[in-house]
PDB file of N, CA and C in Angstrom:
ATOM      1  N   UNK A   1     -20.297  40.061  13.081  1.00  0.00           N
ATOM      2  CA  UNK A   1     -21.250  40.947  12.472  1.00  0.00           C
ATOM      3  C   UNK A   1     -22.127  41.616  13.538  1.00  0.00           C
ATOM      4  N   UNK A   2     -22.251  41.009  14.284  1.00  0.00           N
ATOM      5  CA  UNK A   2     -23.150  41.327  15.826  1.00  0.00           C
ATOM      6  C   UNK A   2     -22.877  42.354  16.445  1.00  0.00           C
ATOM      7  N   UNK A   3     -21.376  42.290  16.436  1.00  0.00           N
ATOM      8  CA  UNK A   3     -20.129  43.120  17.052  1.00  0.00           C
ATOM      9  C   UNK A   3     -20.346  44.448  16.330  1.00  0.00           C
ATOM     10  N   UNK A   4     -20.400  44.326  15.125  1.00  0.00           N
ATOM     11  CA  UNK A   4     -20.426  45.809  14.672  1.00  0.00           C
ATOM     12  C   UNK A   4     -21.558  46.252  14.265  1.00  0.00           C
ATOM     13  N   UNK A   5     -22.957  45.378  14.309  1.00  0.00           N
ATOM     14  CA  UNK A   5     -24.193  46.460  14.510  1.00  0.00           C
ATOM     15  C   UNK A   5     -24.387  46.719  15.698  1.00  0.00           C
ATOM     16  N   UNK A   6     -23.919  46.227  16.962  1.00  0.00           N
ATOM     17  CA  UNK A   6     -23.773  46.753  18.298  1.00  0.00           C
ATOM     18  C   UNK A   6     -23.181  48.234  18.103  1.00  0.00           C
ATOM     19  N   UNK A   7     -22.147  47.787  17.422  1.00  0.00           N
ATOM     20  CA  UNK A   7     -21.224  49.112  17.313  1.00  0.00           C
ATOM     21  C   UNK A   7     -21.766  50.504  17.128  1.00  0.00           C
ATOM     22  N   UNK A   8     -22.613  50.299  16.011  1.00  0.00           N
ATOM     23  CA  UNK A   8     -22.929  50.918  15.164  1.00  0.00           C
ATOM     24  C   UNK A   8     -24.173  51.895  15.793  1.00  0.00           C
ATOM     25  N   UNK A   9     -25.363  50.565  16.601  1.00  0.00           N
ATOM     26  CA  UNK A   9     -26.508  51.465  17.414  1.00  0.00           C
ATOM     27  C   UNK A   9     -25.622  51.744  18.318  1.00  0.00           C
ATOM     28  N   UNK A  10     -24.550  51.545  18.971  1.00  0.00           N
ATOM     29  CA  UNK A  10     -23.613  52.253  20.386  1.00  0.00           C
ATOM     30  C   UNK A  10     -23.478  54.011  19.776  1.00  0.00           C
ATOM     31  N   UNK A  11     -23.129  53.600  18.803  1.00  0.00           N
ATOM     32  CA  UNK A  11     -22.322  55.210  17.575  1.00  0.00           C
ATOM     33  C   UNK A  11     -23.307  56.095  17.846  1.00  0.00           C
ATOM     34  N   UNK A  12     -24.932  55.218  16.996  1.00  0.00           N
ATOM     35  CA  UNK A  12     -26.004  56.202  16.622  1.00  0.00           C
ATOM     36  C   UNK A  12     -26.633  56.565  18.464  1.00  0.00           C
ATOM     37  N   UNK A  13     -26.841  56.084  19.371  1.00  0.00           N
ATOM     38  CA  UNK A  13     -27.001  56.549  20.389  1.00  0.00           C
ATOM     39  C   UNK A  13     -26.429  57.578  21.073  1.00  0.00           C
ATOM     40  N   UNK A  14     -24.662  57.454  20.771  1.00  0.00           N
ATOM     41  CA  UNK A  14     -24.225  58.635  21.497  1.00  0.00           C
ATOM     42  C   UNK A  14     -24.411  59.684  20.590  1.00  0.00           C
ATOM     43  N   UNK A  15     -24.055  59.577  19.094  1.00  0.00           N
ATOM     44  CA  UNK A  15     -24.520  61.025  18.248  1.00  0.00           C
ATOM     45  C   UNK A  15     -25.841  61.393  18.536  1.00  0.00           C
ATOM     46  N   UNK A  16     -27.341  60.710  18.933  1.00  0.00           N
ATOM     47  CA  UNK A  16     -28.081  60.949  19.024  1.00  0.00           C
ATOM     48  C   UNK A  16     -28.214  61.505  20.428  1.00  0.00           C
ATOM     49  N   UNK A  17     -27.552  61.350  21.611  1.00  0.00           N
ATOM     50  CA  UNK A  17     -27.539  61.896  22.789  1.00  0.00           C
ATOM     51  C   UNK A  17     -27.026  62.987  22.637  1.00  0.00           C
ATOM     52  N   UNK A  18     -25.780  63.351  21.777  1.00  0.00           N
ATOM     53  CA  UNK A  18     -24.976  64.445  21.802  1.00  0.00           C
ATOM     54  C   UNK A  18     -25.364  65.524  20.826  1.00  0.00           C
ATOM     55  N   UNK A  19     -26.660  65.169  19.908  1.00  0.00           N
ATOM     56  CA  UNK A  19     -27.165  65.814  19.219  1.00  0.00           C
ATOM     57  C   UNK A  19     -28.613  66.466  19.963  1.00  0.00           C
ATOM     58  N   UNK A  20     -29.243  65.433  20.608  1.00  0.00           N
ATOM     59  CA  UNK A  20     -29.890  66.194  21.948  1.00  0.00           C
ATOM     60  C   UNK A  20     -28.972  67.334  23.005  1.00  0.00           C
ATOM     61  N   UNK A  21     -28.093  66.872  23.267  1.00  0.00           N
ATOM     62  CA  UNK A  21     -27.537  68.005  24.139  1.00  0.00           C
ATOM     63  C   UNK A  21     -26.985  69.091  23.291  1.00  0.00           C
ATOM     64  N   UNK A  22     -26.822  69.327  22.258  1.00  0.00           N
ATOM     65  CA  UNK A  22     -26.787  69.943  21.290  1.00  0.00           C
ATOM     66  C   UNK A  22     -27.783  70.927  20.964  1.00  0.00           C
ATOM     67  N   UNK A  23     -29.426  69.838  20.902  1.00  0.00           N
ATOM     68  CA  UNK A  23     -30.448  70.423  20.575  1.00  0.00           C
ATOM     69  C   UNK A  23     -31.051  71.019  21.676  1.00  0.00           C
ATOM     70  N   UNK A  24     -30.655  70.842  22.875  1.00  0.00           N
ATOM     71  CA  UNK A  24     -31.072  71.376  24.895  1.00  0.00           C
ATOM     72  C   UNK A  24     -29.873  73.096  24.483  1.00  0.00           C
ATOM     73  N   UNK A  25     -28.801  72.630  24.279  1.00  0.00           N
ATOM     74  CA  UNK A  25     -27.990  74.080  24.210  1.00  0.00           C
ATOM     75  C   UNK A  25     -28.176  74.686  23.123  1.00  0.00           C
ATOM     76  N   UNK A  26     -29.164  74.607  22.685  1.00  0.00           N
ATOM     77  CA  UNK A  26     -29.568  75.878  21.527  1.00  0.00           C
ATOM     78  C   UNK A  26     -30.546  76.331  21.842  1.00  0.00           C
ATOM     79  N   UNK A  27     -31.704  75.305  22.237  1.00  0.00           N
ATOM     80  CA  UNK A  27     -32.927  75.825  23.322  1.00  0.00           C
ATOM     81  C   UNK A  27     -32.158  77.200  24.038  1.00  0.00           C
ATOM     82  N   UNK A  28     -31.545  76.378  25.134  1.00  0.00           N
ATOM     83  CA  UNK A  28     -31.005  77.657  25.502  1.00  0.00           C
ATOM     84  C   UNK A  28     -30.730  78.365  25.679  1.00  0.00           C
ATOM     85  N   UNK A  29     -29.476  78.627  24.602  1.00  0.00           N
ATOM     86  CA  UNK A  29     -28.991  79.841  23.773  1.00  0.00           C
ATOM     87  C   UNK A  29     -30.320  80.953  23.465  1.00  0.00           C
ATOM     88  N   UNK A  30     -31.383  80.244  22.609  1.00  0.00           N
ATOM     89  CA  UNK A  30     -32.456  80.749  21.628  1.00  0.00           C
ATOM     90  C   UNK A  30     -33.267  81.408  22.869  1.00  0.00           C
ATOM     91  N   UNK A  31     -33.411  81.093  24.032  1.00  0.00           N
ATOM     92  CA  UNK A  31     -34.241  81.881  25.229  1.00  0.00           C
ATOM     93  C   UNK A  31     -32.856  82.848  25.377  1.00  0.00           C
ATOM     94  N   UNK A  32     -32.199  82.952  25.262  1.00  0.00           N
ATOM     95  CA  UNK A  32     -31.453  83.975  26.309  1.00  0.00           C
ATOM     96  C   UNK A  32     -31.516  85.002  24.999  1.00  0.00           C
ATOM     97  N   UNK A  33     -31.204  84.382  23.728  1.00  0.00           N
ATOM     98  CA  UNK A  33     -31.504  85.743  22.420  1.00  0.00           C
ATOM     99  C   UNK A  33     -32.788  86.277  22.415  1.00  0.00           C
ATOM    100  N   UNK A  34     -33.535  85.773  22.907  1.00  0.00           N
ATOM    101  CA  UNK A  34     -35.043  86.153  23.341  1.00  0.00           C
ATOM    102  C   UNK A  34     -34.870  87.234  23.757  1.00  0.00           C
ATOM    103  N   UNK A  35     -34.995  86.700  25.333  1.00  0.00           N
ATOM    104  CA  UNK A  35     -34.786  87.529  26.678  1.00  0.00           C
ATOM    105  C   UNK A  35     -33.610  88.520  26.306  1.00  0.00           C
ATOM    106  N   UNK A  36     -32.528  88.580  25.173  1.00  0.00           N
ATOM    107  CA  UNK A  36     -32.013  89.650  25.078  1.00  0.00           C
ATOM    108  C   UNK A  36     -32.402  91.115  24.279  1.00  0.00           C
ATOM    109  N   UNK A  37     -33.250  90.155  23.049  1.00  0.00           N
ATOM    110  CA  UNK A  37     -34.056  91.025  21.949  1.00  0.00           C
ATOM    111  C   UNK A  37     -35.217  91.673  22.817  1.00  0.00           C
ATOM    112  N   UNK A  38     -35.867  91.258  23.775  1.00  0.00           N
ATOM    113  CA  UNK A  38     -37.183  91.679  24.505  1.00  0.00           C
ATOM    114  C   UNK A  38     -36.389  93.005  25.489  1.00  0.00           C
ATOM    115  N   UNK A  39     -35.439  92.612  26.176  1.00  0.00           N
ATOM    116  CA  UNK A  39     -34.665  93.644  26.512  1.00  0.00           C
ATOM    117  C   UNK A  39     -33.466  94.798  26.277  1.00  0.00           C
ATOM    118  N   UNK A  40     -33.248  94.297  24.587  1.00  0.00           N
ATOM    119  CA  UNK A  40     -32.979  95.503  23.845  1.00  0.00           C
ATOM    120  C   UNK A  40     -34.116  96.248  23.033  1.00  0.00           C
ATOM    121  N   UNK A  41     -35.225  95.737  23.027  1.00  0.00           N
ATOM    122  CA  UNK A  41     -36.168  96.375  22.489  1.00  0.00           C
ATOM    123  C   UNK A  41     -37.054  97.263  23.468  1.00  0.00           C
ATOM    124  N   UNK A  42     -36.965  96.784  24.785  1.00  0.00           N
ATOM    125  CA  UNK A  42     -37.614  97.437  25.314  1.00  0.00           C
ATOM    126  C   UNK A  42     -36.351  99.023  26.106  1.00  0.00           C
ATOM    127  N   UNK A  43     -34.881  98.709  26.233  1.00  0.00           N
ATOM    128  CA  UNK A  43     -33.972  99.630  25.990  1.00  0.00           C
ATOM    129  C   UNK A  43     -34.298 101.010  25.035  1.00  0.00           C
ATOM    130  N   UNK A  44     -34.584 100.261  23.620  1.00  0.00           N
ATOM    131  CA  UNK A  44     -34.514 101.170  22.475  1.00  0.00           C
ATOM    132  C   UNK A  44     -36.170 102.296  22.218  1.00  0.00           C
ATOM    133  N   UNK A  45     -37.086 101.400  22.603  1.00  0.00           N
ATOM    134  CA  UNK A  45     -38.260 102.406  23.420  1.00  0.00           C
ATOM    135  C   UNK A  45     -38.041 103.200  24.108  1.00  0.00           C
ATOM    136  N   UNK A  46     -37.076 103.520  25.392  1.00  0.00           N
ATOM    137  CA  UNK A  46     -36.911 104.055  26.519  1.00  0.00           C
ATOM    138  C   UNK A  46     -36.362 104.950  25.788  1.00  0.00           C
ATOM    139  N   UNK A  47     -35.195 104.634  25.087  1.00  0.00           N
ATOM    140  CA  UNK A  47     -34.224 105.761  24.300  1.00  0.00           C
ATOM    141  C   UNK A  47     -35.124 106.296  23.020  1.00  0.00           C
ATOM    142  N   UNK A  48     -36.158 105.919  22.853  1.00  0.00           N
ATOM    143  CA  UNK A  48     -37.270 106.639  21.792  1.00  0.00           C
ATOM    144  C   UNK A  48     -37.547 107.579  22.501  1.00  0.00           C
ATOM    145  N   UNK A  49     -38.481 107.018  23.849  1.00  0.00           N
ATOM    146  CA  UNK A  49     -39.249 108.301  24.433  1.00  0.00           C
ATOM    147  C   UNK A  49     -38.430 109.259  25.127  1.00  0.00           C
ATOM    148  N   UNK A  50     -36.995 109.137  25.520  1.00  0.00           N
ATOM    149  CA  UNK A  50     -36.361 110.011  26.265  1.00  0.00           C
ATOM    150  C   UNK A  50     -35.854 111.268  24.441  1.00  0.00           C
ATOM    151  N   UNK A  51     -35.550 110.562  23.511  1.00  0.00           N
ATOM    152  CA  UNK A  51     -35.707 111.972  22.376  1.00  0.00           C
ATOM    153  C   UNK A  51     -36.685 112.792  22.153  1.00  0.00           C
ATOM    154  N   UNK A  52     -37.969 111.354  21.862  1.00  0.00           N
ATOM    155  CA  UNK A  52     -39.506 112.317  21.921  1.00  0.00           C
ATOM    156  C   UNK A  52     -39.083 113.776  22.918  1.00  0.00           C
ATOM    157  N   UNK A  53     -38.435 113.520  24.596  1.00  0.00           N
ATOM    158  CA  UNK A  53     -38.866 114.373  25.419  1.00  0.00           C
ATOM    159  C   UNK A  53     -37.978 115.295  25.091  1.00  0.00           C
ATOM    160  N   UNK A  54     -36.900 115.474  24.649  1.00  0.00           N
ATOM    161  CA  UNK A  54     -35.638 116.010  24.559  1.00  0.00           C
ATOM    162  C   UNK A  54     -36.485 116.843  23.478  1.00  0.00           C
ATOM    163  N   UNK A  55     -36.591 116.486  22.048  1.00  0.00           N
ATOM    164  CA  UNK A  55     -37.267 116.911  21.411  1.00  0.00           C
ATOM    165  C   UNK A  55     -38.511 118.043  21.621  1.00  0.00           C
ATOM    166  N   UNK A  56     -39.229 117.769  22.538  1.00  0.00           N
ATOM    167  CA  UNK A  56     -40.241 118.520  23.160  1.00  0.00           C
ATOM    168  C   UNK A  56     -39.869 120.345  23.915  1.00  0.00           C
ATOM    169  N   UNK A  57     -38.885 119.333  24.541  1.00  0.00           N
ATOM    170  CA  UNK A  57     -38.271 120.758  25.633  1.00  0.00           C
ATOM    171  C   UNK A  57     -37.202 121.473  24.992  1.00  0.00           C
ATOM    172  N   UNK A  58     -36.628 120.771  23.639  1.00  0.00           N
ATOM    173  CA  UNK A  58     -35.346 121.698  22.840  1.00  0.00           C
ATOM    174  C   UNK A  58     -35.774 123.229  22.558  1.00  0.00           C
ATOM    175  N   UNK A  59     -36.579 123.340  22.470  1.00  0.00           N
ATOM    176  CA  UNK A  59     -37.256 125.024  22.659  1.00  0.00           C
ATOM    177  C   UNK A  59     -37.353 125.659  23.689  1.00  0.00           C
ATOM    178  N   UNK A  60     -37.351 124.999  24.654  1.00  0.00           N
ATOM    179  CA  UNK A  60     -37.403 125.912  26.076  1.00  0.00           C
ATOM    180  C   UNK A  60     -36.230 125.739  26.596  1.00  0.00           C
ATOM    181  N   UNK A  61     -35.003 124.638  26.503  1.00  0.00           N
ATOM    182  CA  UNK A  61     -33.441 124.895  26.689  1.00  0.00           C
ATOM    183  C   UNK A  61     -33.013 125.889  25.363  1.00  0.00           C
ATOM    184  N   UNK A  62     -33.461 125.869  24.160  1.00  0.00           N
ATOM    185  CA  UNK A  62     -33.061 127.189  23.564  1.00  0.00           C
ATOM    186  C   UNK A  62     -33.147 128.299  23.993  1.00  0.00           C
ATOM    187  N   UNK A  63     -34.693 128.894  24.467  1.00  0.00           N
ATOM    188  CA  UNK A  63     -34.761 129.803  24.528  1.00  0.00           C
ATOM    189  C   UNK A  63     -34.271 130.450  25.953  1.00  0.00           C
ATOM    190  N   UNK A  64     -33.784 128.786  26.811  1.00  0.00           N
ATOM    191  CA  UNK A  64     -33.477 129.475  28.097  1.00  0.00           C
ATOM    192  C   UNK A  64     -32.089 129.893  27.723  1.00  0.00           C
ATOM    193  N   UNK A  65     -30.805 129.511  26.878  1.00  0.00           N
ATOM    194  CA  UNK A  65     -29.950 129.480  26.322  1.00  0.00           C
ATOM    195  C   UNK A  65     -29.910 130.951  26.023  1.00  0.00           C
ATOM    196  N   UNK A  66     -30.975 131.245  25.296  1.00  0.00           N
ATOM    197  CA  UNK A  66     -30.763 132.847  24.742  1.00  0.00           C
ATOM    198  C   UNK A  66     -30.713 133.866  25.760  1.00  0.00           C
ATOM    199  N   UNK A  67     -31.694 133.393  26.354  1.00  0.00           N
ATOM    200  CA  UNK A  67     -32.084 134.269  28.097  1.00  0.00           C
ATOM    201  C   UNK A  67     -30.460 134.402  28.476  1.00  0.00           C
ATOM    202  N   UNK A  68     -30.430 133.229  28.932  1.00  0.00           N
ATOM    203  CA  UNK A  68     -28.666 133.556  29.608  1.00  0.00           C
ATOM    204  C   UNK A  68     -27.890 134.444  29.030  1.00  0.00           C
ATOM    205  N   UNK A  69     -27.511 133.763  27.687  1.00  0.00           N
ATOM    206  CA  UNK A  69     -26.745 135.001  26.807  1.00  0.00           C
ATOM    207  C   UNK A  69     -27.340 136.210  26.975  1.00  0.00           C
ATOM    208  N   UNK A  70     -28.643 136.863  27.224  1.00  0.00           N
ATOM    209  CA  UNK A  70     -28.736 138.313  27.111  1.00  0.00           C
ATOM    210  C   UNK A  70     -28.385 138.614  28.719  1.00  0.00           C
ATOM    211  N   UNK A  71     -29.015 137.936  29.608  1.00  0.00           N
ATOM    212  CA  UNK A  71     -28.312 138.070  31.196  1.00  0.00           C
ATOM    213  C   UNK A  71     -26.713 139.029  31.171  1.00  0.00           C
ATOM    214  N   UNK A  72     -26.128 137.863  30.566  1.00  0.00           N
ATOM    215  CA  UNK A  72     -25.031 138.335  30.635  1.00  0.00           C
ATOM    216  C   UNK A  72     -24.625 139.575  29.723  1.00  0.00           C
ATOM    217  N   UNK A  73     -24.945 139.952  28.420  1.00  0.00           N
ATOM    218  CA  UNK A  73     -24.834 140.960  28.064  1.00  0.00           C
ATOM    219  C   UNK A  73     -25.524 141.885  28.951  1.00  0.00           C
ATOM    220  N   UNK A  74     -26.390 142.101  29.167  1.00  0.00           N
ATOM    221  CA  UNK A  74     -26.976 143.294  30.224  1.00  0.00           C
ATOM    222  C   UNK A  74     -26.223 143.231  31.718  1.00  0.00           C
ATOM    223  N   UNK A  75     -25.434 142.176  32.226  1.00  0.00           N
ATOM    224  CA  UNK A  75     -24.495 141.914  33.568  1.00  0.00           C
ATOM    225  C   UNK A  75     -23.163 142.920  32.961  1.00  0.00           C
ATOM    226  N   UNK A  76     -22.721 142.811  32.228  1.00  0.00           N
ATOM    227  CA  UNK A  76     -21.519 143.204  31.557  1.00  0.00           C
ATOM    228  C   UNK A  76     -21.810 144.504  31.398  1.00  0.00           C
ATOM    229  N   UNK A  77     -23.020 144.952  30.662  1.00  0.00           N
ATOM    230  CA  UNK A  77     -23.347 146.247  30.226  1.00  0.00           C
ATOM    231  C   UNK A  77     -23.373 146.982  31.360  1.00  0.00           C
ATOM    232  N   UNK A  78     -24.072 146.704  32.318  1.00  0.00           N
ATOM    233  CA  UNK A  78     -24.541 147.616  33.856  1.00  0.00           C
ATOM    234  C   UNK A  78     -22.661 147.430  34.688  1.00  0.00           C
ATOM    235  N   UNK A  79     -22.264 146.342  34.584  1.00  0.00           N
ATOM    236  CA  UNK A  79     -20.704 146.467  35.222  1.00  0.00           C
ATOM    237  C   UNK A  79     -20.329 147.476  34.079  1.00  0.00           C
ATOM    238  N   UNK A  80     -20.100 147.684  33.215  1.00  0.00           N
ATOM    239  CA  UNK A  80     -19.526 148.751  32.244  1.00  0.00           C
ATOM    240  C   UNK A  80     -19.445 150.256  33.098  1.00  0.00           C
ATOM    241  N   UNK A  81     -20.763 150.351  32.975  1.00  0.00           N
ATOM    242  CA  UNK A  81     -21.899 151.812  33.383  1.00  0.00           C
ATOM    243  C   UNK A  81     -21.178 151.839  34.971  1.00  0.00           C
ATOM    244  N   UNK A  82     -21.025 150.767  36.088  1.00  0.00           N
ATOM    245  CA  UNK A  82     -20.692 150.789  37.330  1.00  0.00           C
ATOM    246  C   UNK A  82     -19.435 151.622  37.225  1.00  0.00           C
ATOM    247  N   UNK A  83     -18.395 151.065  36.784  1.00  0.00           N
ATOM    248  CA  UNK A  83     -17.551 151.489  35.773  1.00  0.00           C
ATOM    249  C   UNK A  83     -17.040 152.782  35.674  1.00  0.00           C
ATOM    250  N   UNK A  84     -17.610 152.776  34.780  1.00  0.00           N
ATOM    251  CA  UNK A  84     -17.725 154.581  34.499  1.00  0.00           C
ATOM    252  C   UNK A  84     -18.188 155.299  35.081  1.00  0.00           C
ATOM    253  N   UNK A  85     -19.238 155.021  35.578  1.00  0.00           N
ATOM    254  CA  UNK A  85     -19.545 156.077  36.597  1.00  0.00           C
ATOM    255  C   UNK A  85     -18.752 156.152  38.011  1.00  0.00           C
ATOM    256  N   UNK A  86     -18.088 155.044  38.375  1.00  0.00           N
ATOM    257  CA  UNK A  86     -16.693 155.362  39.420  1.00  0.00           C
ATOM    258  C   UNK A  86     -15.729 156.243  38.909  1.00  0.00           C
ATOM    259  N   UNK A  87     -15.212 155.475  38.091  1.00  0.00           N
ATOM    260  CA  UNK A  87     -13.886 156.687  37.196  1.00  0.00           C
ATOM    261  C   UNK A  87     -14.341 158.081  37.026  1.00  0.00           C
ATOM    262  N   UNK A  88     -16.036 158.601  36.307  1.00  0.00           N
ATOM    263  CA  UNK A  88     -16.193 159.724  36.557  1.00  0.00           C
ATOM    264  C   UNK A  88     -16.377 160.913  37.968  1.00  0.00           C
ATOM    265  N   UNK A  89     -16.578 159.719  38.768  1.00  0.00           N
ATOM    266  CA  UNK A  89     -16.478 160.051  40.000  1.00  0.00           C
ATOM    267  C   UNK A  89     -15.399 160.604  40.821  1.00  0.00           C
ATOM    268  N   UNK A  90     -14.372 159.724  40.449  1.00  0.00           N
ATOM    269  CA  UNK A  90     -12.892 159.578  40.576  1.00  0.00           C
ATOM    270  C   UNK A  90     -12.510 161.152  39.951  1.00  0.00           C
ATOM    271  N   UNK A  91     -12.883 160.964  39.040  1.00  0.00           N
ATOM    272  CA  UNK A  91     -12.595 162.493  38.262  1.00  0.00           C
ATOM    273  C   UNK A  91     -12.847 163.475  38.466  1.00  0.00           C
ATOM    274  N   UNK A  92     -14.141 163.758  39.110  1.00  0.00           N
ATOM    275  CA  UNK A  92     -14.611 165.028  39.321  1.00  0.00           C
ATOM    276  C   UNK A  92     -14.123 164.834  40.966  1.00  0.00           C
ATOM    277  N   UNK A  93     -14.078 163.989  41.921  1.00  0.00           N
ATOM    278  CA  UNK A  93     -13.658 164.305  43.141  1.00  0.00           C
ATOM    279  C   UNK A  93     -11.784 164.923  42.922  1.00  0.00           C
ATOM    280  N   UNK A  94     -11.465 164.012  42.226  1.00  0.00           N
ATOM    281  CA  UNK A  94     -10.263 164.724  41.815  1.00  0.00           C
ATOM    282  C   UNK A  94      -9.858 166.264  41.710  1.00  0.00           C
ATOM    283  N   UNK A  95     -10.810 166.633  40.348  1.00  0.00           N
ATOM    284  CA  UNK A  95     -10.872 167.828  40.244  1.00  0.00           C
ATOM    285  C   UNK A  95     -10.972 168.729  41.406  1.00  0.00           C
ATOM    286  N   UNK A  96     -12.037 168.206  42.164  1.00  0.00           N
ATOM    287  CA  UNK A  96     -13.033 169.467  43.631  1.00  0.00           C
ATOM    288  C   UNK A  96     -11.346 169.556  44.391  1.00  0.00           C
ATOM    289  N   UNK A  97     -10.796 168.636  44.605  1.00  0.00           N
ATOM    290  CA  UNK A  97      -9.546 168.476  45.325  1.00  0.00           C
ATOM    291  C   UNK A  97      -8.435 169.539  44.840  1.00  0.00           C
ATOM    292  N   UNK A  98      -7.943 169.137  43.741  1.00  0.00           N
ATOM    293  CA  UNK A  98      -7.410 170.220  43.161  1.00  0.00           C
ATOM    294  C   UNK A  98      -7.691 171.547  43.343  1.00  0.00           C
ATOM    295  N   UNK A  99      -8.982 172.198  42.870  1.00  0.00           N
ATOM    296  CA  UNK A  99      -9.714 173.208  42.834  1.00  0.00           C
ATOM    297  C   UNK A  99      -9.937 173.973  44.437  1.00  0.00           C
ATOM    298  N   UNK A 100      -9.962 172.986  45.594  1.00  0.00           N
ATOM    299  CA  UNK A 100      -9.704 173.416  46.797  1.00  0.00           C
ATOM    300  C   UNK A 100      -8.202 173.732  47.209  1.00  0.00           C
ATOM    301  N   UNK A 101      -7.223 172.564  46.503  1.00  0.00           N
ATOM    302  CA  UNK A 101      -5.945 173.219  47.006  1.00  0.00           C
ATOM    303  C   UNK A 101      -5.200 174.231  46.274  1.00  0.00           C
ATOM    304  N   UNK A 102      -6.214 174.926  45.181  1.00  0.00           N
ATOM    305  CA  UNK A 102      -5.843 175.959  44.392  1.00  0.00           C
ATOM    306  C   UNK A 102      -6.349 177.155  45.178  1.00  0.00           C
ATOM    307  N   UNK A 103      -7.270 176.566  45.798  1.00  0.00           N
ATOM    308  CA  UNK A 103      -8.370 177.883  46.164  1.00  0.00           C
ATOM    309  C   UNK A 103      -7.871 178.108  47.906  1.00  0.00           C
ATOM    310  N   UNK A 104      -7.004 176.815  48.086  1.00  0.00           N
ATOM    311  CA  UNK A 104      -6.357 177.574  49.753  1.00  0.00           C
ATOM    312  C   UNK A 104      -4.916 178.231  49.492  1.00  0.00           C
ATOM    313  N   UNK A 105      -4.278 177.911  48.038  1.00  0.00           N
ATOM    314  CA  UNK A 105      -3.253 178.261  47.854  1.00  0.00           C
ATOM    315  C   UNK A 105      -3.448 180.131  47.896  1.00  0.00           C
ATOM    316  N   UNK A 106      -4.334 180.219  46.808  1.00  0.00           N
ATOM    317  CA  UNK A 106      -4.653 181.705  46.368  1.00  0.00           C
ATOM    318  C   UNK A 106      -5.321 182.099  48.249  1.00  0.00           C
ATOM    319  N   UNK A 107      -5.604 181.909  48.996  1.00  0.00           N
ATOM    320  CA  UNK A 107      -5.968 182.420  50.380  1.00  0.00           C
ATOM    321  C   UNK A 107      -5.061 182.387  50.964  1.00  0.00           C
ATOM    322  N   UNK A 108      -3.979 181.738  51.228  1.00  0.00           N
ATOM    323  CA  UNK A 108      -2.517 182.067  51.766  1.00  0.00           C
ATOM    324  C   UNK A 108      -2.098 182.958  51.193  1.00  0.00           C
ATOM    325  N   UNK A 109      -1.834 183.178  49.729  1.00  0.00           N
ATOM    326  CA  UNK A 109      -0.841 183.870  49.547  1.00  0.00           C
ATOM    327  C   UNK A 109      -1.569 185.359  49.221  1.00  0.00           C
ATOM    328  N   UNK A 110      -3.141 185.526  49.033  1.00  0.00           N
ATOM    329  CA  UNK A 110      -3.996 186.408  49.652  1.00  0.00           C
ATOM    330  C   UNK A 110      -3.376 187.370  51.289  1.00  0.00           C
ATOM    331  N   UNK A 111      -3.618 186.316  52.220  1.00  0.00           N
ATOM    332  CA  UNK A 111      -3.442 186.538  52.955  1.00  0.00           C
ATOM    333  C   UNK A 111      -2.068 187.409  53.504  1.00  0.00           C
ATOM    334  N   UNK A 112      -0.930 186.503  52.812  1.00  0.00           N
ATOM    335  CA  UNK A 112      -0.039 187.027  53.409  1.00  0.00           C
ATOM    336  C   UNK A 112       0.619 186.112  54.023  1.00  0.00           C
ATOM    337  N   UNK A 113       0.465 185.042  54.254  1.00  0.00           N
ATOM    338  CA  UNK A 113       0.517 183.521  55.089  1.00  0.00           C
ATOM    339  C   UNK A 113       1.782 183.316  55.467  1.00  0.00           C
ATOM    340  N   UNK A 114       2.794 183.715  56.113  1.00  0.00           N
ATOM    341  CA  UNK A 114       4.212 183.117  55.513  1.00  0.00           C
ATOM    342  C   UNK A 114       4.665 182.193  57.198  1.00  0.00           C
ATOM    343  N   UNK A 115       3.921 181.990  57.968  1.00  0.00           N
ATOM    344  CA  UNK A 115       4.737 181.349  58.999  1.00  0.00           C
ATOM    345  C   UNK A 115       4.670 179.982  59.143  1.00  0.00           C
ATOM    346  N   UNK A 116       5.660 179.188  59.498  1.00  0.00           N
ATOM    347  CA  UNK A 116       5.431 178.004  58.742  1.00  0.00           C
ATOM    348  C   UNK A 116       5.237 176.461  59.939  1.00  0.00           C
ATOM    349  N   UNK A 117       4.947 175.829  60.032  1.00  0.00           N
ATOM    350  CA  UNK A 117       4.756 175.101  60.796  1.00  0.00           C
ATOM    351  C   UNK A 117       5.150 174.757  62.182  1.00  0.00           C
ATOM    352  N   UNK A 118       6.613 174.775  62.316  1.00  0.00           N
ATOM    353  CA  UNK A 118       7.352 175.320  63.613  1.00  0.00           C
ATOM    354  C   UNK A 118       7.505 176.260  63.937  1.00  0.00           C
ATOM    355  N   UNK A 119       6.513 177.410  63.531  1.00  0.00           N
ATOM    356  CA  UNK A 119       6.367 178.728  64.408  1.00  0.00           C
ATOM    357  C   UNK A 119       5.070 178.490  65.178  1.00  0.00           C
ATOM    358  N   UNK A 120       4.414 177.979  64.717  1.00  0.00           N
ATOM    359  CA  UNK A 120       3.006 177.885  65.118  1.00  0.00           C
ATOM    360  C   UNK A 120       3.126 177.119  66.273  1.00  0.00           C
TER     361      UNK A 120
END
């Protein structure tokens, strides 16, 4: 009978040791869910105030947004105009060209012009 209430406080000692180390690794555990909640909470602040700021300045990246877009319409518009005003350029030098080798044609044959390169 001796034998097995020995037994028995042997039993309740180690469940009671292993229920301490049990009750040490939840301690544990319960600091590190701490220390994790304190540092996801203080995460989720950071990511508060970085919208607050986002929030703040979304009007001045809009309106810089719009700026650009008109930049470029007025970049495009003035290359347009560059543009055209080459080609009209193009055109009327064209023309003067023409209009001179019309106007040396009619003076040769004014003239009388007929000798031709290997006479000269």
């Amino acid at each position: 009978m001796q034998s097995r209430i020995d037994g028995l406080v042997k039993q309740c000692k180690e469940e009671n040791i292993n229920c301490c180390a049990t009750g040490n690794e939840l301690a544990e555990l319960r600091k590190r869910f701490e220390a994790k909640c304190i540092h996801n909470n203080k995460l989720q602040s950071e990511v508060n105030e970085l919208r607050a700021k986002e929030d703040f300045f979304q009007p001045e990246i809009d309106k810089a947004e719009s700026l650009k877009a008109e930049l470029n319409e007025q970049r495009n518009f003035v290359m347009s105009l560059e543009v055209k005003n080459t080609i009209d350029s193009m055109k009327i030098a064209h023309k003067k060209v023409i209009e001179a080798m019309e106007e040396a044609h009619r003076l040769v044959k004014a003239v009388g012009f007929t000798t031709t390169h290997r006479q000269i």
